[in-house]
PDB file of N, CA and C in Angstrom:
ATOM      1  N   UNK A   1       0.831  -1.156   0.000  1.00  0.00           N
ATOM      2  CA  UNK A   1       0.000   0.000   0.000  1.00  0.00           C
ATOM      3  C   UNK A   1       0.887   1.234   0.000  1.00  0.00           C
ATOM      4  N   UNK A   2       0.480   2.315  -0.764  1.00  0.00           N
ATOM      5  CA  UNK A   2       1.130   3.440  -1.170  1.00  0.00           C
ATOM      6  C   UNK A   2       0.109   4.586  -0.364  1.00  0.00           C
ATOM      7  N   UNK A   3       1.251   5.383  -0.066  1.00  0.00           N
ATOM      8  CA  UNK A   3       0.230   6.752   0.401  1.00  0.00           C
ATOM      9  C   UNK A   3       0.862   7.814   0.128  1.00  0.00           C
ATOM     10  N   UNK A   4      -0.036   8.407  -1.079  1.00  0.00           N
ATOM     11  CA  UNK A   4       0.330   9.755  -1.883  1.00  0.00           C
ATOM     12  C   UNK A   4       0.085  10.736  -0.756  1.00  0.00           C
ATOM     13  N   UNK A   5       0.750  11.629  -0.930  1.00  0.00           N
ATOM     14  CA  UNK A   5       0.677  13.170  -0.636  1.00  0.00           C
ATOM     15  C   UNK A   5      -0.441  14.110  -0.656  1.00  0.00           C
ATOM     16  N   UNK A   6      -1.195  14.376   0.613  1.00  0.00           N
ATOM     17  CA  UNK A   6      -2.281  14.931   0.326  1.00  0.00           C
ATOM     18  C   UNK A   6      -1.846  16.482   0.456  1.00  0.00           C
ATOM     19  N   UNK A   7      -0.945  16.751   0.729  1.00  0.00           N
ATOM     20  CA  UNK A   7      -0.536  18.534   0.578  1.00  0.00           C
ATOM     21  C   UNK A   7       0.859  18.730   1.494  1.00  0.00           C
ATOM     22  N   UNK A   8       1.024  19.870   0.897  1.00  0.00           N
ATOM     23  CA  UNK A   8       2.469  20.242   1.414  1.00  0.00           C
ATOM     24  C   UNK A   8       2.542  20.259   2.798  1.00  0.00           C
ATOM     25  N   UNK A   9       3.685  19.666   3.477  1.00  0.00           N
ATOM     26  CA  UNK A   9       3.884  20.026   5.124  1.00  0.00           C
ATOM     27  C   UNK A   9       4.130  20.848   5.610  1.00  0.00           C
ATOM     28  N   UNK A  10       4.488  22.111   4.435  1.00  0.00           N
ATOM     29  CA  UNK A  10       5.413  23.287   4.917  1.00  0.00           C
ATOM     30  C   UNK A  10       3.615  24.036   5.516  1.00  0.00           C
ATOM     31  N   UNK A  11       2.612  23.789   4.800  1.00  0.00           N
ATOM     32  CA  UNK A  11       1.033  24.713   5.475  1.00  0.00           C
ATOM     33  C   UNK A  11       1.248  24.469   6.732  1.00  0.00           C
ATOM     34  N   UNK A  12       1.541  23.249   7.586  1.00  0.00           N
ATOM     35  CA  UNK A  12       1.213  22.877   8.935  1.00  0.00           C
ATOM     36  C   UNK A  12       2.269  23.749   9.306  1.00  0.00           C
ATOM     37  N   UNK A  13       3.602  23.560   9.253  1.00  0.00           N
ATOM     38  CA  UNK A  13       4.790  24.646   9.966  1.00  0.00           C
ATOM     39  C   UNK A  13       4.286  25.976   9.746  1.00  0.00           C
ATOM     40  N   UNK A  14       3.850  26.312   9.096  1.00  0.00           N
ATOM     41  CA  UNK A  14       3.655  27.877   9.227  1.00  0.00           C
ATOM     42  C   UNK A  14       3.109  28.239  10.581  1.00  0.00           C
ATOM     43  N   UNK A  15       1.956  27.588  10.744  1.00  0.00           N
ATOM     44  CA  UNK A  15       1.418  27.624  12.179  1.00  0.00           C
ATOM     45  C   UNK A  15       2.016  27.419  13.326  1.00  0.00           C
ATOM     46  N   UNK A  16       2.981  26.564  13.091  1.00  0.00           N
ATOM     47  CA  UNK A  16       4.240  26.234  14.276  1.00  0.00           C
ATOM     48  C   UNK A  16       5.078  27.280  13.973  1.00  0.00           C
ATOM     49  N   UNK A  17       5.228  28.271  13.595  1.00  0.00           N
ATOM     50  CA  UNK A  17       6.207  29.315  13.584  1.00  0.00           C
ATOM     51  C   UNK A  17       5.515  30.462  14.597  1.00  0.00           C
ATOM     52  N   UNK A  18       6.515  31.617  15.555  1.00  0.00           N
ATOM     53  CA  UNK A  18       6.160  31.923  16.059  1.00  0.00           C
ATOM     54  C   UNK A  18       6.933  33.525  15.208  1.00  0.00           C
ATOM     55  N   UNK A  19       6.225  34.463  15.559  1.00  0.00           N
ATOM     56  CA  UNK A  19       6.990  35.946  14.731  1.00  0.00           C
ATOM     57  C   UNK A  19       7.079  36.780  15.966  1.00  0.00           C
ATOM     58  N   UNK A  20       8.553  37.373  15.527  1.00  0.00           N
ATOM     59  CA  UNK A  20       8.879  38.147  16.592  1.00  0.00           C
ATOM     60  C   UNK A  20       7.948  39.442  17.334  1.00  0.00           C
ATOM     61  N   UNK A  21       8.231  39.194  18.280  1.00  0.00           N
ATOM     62  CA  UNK A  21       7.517  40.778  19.183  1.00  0.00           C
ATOM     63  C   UNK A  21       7.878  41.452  19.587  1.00  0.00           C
ATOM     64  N   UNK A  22       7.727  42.445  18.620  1.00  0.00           N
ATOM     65  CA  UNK A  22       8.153  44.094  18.724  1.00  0.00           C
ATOM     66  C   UNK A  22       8.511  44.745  20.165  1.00  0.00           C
ATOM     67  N   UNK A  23       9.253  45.323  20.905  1.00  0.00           N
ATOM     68  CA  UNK A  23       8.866  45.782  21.997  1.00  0.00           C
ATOM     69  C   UNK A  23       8.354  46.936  21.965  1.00  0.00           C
ATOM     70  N   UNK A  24       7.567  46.927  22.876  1.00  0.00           N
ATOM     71  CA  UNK A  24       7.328  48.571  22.696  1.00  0.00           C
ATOM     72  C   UNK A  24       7.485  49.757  22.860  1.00  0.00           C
ATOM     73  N   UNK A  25       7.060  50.679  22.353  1.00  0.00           N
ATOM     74  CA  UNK A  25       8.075  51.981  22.137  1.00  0.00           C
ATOM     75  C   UNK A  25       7.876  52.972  23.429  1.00  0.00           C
ATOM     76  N   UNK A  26       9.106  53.292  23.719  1.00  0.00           N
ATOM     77  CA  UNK A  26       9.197  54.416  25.107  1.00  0.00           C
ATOM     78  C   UNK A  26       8.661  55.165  25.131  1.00  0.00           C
ATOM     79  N   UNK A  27       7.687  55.689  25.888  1.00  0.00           N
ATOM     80  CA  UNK A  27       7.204  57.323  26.114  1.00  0.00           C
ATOM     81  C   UNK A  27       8.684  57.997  26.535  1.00  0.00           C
ATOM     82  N   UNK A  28       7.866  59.340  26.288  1.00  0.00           N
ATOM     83  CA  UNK A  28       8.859  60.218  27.445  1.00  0.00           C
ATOM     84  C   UNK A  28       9.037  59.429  28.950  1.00  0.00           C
ATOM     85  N   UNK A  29       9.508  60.082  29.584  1.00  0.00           N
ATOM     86  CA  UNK A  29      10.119  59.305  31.036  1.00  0.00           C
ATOM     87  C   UNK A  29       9.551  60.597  31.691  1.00  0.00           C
ATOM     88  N   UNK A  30       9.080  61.723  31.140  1.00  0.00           N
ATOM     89  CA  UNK A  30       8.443  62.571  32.179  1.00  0.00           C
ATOM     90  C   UNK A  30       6.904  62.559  32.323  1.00  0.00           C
ATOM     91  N   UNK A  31       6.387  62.952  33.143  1.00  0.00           N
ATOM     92  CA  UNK A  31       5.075  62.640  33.903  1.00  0.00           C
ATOM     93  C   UNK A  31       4.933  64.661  33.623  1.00  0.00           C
ATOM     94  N   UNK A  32       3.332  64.851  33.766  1.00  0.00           N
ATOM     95  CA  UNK A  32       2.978  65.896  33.678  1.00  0.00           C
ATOM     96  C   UNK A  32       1.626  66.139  34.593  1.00  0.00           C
ATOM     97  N   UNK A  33       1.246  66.924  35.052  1.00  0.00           N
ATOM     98  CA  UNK A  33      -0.020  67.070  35.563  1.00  0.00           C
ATOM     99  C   UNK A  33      -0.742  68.685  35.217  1.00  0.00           C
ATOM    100  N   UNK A  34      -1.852  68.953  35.308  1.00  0.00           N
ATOM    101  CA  UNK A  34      -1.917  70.440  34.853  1.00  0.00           C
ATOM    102  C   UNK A  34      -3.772  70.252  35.934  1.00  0.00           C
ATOM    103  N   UNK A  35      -3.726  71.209  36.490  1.00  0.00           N
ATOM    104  CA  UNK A  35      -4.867  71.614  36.916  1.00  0.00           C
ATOM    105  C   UNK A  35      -5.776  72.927  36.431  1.00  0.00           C
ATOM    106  N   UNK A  36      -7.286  72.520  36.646  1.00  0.00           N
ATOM    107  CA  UNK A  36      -7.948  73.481  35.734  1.00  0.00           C
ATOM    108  C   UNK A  36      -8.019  75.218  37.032  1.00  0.00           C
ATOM    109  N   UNK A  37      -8.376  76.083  36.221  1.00  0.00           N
ATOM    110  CA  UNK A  37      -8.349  77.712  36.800  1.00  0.00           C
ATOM    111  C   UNK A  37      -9.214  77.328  37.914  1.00  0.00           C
ATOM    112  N   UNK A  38     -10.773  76.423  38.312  1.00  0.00           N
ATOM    113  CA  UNK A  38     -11.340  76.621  39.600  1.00  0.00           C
ATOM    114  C   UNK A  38     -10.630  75.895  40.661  1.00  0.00           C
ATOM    115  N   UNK A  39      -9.323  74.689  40.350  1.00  0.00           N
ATOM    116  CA  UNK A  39      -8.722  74.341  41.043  1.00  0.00           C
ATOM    117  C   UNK A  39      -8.381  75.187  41.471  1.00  0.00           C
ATOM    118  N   UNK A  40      -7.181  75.642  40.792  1.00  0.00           N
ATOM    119  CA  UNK A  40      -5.911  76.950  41.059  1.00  0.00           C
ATOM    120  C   UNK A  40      -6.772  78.106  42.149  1.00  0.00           C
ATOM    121  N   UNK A  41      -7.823  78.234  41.885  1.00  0.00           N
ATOM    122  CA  UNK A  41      -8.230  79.522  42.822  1.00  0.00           C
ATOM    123  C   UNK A  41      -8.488  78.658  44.207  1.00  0.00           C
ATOM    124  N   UNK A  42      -9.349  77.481  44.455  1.00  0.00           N
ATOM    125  CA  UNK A  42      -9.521  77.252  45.220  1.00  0.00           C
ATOM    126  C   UNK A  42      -8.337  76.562  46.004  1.00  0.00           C
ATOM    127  N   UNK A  43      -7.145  76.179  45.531  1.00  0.00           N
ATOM    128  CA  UNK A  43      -6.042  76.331  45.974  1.00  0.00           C
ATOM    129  C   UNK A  43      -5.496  77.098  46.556  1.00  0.00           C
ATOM    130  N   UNK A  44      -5.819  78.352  46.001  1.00  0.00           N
ATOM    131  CA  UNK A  44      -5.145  79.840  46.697  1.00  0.00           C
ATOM    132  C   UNK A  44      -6.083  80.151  47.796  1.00  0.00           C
ATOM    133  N   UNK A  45      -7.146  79.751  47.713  1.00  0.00           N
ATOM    134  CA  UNK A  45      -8.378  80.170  48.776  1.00  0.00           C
ATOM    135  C   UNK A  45      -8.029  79.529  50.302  1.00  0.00           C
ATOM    136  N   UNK A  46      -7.711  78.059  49.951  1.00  0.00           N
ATOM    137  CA  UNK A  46      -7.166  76.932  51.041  1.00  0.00           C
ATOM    138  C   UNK A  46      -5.931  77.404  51.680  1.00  0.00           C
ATOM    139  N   UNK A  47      -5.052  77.633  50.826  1.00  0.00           N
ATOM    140  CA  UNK A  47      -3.826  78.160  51.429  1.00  0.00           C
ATOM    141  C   UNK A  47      -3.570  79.448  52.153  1.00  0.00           C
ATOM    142  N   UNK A  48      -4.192  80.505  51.560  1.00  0.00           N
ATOM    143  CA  UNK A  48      -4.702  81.835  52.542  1.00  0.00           C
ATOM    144  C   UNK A  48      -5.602  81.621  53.532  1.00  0.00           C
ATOM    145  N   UNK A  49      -6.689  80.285  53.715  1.00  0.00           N
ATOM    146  CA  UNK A  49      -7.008  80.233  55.293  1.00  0.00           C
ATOM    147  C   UNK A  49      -6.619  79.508  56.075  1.00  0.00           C
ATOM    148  N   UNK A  50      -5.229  78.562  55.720  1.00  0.00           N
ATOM    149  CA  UNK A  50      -4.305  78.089  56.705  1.00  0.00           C
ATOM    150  C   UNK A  50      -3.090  79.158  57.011  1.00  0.00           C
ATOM    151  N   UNK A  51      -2.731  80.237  55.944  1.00  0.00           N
ATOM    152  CA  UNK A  51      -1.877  81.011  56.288  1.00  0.00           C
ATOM    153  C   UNK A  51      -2.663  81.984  57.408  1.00  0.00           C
ATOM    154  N   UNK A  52      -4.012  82.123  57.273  1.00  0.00           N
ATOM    155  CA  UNK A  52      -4.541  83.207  58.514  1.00  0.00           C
ATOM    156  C   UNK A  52      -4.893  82.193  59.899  1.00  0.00           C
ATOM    157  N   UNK A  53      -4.873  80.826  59.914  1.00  0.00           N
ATOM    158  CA  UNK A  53      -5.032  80.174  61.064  1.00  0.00           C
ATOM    159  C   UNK A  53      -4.278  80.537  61.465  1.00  0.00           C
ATOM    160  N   UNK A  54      -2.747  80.416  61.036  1.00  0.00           N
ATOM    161  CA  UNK A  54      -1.453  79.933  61.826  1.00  0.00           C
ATOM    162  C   UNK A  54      -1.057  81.387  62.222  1.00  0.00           C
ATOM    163  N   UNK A  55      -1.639  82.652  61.964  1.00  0.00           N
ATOM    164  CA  UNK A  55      -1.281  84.383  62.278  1.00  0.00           C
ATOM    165  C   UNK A  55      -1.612  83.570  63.934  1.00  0.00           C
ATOM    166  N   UNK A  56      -0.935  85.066  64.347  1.00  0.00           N
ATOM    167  CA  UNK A  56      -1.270  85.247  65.485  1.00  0.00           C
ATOM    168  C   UNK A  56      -2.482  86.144  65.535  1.00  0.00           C
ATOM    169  N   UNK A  57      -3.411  86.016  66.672  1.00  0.00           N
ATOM    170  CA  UNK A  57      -4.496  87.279  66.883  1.00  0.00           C
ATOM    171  C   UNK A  57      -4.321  88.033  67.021  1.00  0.00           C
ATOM    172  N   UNK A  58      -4.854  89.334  66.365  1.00  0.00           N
ATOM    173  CA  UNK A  58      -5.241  90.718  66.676  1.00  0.00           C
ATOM    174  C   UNK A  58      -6.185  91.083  67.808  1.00  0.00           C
ATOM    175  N   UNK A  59      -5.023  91.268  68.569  1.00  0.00           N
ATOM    176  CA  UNK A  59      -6.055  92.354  69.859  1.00  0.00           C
ATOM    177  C   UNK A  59      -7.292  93.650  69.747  1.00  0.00           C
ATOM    178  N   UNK A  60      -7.833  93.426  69.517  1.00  0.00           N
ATOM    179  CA  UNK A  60      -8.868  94.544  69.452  1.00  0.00           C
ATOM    180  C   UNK A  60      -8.687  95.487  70.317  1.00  0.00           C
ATOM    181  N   UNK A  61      -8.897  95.022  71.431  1.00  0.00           N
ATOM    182  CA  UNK A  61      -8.767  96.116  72.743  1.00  0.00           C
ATOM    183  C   UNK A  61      -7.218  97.203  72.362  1.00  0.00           C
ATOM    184  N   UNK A  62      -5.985  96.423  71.989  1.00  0.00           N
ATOM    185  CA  UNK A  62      -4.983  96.959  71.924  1.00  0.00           C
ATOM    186  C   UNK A  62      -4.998  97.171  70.790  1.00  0.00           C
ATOM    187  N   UNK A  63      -5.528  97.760  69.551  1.00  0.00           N
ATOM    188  CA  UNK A  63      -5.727  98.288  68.875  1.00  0.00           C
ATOM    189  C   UNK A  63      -6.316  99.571  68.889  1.00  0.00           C
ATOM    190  N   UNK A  64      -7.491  99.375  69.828  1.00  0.00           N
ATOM    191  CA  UNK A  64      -8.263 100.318  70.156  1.00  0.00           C
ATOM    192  C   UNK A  64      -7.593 101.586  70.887  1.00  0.00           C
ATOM    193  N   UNK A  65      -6.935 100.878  72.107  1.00  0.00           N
ATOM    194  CA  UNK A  65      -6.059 102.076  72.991  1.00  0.00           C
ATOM    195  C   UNK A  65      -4.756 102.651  72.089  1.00  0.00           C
ATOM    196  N   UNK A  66      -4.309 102.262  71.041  1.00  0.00           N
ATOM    197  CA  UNK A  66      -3.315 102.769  70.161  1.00  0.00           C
ATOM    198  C   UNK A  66      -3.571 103.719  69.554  1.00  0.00           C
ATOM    199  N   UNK A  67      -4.999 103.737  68.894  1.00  0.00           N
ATOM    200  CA  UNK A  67      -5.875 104.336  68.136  1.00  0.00           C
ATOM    201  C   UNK A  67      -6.273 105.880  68.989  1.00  0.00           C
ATOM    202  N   UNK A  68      -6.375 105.516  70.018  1.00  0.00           N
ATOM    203  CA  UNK A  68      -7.047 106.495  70.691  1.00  0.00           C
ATOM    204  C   UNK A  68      -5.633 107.591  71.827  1.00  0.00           C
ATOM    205  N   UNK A  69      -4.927 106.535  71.761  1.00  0.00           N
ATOM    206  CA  UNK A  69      -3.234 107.485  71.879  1.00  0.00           C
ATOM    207  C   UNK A  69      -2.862 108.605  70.686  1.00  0.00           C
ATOM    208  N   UNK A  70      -3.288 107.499  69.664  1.00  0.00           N
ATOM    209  CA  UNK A  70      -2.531 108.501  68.752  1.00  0.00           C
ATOM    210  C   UNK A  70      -3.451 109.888  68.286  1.00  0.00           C
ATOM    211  N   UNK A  71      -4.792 109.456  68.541  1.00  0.00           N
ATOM    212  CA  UNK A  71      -5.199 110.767  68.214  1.00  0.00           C
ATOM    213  C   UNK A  71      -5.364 111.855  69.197  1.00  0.00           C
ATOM    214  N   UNK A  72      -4.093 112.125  70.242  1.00  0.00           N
ATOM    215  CA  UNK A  72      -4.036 113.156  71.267  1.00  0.00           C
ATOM    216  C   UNK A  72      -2.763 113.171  70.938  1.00  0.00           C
ATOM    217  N   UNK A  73      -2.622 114.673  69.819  1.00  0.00           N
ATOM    218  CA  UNK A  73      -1.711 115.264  69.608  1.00  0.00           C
ATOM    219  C   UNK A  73      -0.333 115.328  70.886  1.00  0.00           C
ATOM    220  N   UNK A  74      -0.720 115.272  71.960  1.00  0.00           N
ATOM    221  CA  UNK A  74       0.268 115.607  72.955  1.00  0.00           C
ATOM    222  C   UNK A  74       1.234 114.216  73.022  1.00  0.00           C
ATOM    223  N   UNK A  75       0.155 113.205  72.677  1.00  0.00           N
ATOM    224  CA  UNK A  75       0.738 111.710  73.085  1.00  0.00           C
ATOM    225  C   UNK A  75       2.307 111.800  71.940  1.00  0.00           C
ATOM    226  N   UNK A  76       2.653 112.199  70.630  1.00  0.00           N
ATOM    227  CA  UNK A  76       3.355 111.931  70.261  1.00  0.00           C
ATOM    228  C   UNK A  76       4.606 112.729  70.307  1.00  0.00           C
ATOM    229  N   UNK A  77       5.323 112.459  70.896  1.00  0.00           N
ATOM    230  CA  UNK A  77       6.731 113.362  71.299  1.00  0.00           C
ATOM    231  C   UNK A  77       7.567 112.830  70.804  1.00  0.00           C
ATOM    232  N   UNK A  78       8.923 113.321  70.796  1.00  0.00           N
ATOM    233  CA  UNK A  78      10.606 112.779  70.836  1.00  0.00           C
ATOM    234  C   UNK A  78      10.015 111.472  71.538  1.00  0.00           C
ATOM    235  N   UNK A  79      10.182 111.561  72.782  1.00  0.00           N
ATOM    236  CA  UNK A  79      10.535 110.091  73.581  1.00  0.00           C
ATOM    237  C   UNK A  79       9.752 109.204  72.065  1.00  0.00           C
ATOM    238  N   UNK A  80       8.479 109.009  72.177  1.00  0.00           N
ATOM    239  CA  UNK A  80       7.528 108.064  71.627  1.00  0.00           C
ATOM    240  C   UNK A  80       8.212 107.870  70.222  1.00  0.00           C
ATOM    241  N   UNK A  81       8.674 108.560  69.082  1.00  0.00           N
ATOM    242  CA  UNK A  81       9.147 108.536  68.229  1.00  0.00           C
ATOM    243  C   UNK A  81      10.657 107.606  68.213  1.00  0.00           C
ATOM    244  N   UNK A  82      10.934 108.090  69.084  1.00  0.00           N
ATOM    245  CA  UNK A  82      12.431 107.486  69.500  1.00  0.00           C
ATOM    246  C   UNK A  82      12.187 105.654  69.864  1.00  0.00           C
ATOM    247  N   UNK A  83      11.190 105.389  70.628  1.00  0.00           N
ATOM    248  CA  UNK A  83      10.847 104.181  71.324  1.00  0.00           C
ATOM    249  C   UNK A  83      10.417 103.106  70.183  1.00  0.00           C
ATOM    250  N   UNK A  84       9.287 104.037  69.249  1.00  0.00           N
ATOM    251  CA  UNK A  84       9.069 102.959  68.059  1.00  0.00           C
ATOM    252  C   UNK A  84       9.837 103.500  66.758  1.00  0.00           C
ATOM    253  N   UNK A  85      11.068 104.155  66.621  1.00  0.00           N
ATOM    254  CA  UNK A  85      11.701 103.542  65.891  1.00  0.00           C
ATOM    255  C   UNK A  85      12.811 102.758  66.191  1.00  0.00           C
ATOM    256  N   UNK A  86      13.235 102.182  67.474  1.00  0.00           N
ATOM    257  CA  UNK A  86      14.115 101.401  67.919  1.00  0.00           C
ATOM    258  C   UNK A  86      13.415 100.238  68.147  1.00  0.00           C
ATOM    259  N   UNK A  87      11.835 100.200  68.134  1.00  0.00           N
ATOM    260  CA  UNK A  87      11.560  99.340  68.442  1.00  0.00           C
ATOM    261  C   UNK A  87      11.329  98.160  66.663  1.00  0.00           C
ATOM    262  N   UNK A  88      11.289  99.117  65.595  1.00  0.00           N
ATOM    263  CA  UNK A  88      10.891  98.902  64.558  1.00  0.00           C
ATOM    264  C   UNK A  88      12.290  98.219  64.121  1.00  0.00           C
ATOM    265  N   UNK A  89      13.362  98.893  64.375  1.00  0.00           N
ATOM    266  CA  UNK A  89      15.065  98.311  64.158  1.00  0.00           C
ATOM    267  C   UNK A  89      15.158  96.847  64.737  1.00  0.00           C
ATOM    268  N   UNK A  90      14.823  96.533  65.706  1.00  0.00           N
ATOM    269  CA  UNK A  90      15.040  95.570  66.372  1.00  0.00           C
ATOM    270  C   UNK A  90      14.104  94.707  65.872  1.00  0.00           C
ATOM    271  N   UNK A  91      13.127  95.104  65.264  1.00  0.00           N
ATOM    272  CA  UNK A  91      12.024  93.905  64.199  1.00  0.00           C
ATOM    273  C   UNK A  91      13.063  93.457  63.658  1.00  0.00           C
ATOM    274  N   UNK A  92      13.605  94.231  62.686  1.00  0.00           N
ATOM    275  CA  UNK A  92      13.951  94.087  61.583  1.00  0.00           C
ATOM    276  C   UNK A  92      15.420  93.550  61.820  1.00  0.00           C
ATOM    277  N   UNK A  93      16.065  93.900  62.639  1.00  0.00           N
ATOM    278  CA  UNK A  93      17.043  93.471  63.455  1.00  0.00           C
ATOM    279  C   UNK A  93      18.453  94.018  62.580  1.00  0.00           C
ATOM    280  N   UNK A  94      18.228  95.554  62.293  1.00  0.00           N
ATOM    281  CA  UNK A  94      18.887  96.591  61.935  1.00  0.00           C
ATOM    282  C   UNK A  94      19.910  96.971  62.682  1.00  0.00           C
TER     283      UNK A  94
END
C-alpha cells in the first residue's frame, strides 16, 4: 500500500512558527499634571485660610487704645518717636 501526498507540510509549519515581538516603544520618562483655573483659585483660597489660622491674633482692645493714643496730639513726642523707631530696628534686626 502506497500513500500519496495529500498537501504540502510546509502549510502545517507555518502555524508552528512563532513571529517576533516588537517591543514597545518608550514614552517620554516625564510625567505631567496640569490643573484646571477653579482648582488653582480654590487652591489659593485653602492656602490663605491656613496662612490666617497659623497668624497670630489681633487684639482689638490693643488696637483700640493705640488708636485712641494717637489721636491726642500731645501723646506723640521725641521720647515716643524714638521708642518705636528702635523698636521697629530691632524687628527688623537693623
Amino acid at each position: 500500500m502506497t500513500i500519496d501526498k495529500l498537501g504540502p507540510i510546509d502549510s502545517i509549519s507555518k502555524y508552528n512558527k512563532t513571529e517576533k515581538v516588537s517591543k514597545p516603544k518608550k514614552k517620554d520618562s516625564s510625567d505631567s499634571i496640569s490643573f484646571s483655573e477653579e482648582a488653582r483659585s480654590k487652591g489659593e483660597i485653602y492656602k490663605a485660610t491656613e496662612e490666617a489660622k497659623l497668624a497670630p491674633e489681633v487684639r482689638l482692645d490693643r488696637v483700640a487704645e493705640v488708636k485712641k493714643k494717637l489721636e491726642d496730639p500731645a501723646y506723640i513726642d521725641d521720647k515716643v518717636v524714638e521708642s518705636v523707631a528702635d523698636s521697629v530696628l530691632d524687628l527688623f534686626q537693623i
